[in-house]
C-alpha atoms as a PDB file:
ATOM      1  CA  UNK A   1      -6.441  11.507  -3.329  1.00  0.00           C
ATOM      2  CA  UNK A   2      -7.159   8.383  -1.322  1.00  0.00           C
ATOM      3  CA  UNK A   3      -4.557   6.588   1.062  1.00  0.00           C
ATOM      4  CA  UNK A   4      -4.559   2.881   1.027  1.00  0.00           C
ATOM      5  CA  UNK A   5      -2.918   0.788   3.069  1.00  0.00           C
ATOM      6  CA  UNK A   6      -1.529  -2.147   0.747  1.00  0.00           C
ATOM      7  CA  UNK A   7       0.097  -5.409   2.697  1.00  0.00           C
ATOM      8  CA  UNK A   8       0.849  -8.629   1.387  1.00  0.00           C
ATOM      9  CA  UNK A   9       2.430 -11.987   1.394  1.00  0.00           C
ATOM     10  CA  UNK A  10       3.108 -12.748  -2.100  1.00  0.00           C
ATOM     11  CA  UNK A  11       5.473 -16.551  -1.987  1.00  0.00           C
ATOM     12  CA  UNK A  12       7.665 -16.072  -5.387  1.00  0.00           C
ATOM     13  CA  UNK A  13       9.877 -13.279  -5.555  1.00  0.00           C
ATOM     14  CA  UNK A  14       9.159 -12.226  -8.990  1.00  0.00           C
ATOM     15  CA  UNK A  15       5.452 -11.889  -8.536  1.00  0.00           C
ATOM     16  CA  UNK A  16       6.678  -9.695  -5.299  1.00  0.00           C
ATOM     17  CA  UNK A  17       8.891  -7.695  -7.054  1.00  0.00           C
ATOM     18  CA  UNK A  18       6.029  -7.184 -10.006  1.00  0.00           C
ATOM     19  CA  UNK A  19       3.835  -6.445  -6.943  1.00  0.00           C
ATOM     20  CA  UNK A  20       6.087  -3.479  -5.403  1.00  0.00           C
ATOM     21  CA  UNK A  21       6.831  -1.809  -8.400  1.00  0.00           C
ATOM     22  CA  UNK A  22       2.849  -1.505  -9.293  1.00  0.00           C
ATOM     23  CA  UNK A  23       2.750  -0.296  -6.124  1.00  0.00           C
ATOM     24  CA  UNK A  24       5.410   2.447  -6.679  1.00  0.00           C
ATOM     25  CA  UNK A  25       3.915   4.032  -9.313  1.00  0.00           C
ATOM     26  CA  UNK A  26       1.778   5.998  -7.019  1.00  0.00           C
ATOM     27  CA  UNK A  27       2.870   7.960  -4.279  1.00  0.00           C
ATOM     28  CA  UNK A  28       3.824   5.632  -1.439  1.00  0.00           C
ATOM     29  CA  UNK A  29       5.746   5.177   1.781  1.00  0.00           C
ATOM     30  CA  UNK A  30       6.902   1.775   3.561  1.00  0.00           C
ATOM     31  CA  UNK A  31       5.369   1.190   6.508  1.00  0.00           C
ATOM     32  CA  UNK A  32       6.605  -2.329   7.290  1.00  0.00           C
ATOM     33  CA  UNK A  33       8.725  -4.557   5.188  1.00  0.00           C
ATOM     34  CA  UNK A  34       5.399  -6.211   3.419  1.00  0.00           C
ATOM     35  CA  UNK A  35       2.919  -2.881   4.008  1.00  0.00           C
ATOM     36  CA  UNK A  36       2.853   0.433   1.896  1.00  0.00           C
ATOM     37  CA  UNK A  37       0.371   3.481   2.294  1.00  0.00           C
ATOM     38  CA  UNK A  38      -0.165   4.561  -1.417  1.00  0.00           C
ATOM     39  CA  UNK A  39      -1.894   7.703  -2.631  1.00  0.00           C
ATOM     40  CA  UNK A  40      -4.081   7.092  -5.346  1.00  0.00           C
ATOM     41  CA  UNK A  41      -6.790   8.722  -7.618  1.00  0.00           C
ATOM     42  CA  UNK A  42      -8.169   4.813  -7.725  1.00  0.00           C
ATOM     43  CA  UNK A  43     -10.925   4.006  -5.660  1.00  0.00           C
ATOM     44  CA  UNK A  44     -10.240   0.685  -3.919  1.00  0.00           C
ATOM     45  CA  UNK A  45     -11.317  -1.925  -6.514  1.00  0.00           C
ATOM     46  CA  UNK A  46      -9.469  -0.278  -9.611  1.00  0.00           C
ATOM     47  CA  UNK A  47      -6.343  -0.387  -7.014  1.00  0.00           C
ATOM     48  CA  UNK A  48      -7.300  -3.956  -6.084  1.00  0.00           C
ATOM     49  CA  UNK A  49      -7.895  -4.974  -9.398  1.00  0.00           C
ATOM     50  CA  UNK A  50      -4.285  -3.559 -10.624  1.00  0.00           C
ATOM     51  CA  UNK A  51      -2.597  -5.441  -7.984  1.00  0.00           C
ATOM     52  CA  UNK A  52      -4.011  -8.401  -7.595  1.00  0.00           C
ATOM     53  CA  UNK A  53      -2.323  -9.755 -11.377  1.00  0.00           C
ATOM     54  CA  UNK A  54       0.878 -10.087  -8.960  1.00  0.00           C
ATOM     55  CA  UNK A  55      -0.812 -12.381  -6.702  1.00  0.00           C
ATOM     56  CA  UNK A  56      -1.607 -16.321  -7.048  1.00  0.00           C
ATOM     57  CA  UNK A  57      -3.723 -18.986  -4.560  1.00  0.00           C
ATOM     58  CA  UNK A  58      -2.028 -19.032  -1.177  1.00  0.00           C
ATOM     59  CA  UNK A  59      -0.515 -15.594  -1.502  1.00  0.00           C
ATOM     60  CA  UNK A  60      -2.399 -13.023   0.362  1.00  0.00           C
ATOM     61  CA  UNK A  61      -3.216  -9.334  -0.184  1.00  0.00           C
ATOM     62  CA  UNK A  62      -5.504  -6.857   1.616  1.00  0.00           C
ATOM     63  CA  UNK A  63      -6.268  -2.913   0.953  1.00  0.00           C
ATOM     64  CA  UNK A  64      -7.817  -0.281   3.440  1.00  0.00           C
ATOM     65  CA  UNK A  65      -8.675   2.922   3.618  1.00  0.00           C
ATOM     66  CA  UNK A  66      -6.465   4.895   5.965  1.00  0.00           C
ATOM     67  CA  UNK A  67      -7.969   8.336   6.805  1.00  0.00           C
ATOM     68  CA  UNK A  68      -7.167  10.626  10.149  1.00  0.00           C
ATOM     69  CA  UNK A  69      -6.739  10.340  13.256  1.00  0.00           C
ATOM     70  CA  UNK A  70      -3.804   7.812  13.113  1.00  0.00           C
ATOM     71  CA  UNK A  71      -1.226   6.246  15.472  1.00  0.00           C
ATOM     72  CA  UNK A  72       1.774   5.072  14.769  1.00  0.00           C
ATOM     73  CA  UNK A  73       5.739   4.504  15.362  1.00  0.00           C
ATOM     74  CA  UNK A  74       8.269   4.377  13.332  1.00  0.00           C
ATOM     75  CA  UNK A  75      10.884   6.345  11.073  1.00  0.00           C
ATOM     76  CA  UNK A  76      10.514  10.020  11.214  1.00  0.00           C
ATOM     77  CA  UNK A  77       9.700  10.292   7.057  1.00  0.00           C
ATOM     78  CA  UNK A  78       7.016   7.759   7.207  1.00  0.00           C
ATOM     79  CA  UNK A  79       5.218   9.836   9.769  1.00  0.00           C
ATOM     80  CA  UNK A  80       5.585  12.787   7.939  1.00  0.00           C
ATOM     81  CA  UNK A  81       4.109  11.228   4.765  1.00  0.00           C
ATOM     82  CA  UNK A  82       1.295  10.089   5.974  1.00  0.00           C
ATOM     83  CA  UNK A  83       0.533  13.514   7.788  1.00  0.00           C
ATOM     84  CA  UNK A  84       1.027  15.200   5.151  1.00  0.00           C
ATOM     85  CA  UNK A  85      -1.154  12.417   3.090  1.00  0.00           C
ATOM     86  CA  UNK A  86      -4.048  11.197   5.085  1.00  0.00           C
ATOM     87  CA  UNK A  87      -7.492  13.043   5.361  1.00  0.00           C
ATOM     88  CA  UNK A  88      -9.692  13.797   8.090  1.00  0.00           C
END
C-alpha cells in the first residue's frame, strides 16, 4: 500500500466533515489538525479524485507521496504509524 499525505482547507464544515470521513475509510493517522497520512491501494488520482467531491473553489487540497526516510515530531502513535506504514 501507498502512504499519502492528505491536507486541506475545506471553508464549510459539512463539506469538511464529508471530507474526513472519506478520508477514514482507509487506514490513516492525524498528523496535524487539517493533515492525515492515509494508506491506500489507490494510486494518487483515484485518491484525488474520491476526495476532491468534498471540496469547492477557494477551498484547497493537496496529496503526496510519503515514502522513507522521514522526520518528524509529534505524538508517540503517529510516529509509530507511519513507521510501521511508510516504505523505503
Amino acid at each position: 500500500m501507498a502512504v499519502f499525505l492528505v491536507t486541506y482547507d475545506v471553508g464549510h464544515p459539512d463539506r469538511e466533515a464529508g471530507l474526513v470521513a472519506a478520508i477514514k475509510q482507509t487506514p490513516w493517522t492525524q498528523l496535524t489538525s487539517r493533515s492525515f497520512a492515509v494508506a491506500t491501494t489507490e494510486n494518487d488520482e483515484d485518491l484525488f479524485d474520491r476526495l476532491r467531491d468534498f471540496v469547492d473553489d477557494g477551498d484547497s487540497l493537496y496529496l503526496a507521496l510519503m515514502k522513507m526516510p522521514y522526520r518528524g515530531l509529534g505524538p508517540r502513535e503517529v510516529n509509530y504509524w507511519l513507521e510501521a506504514n511508510l516504505r523505503w
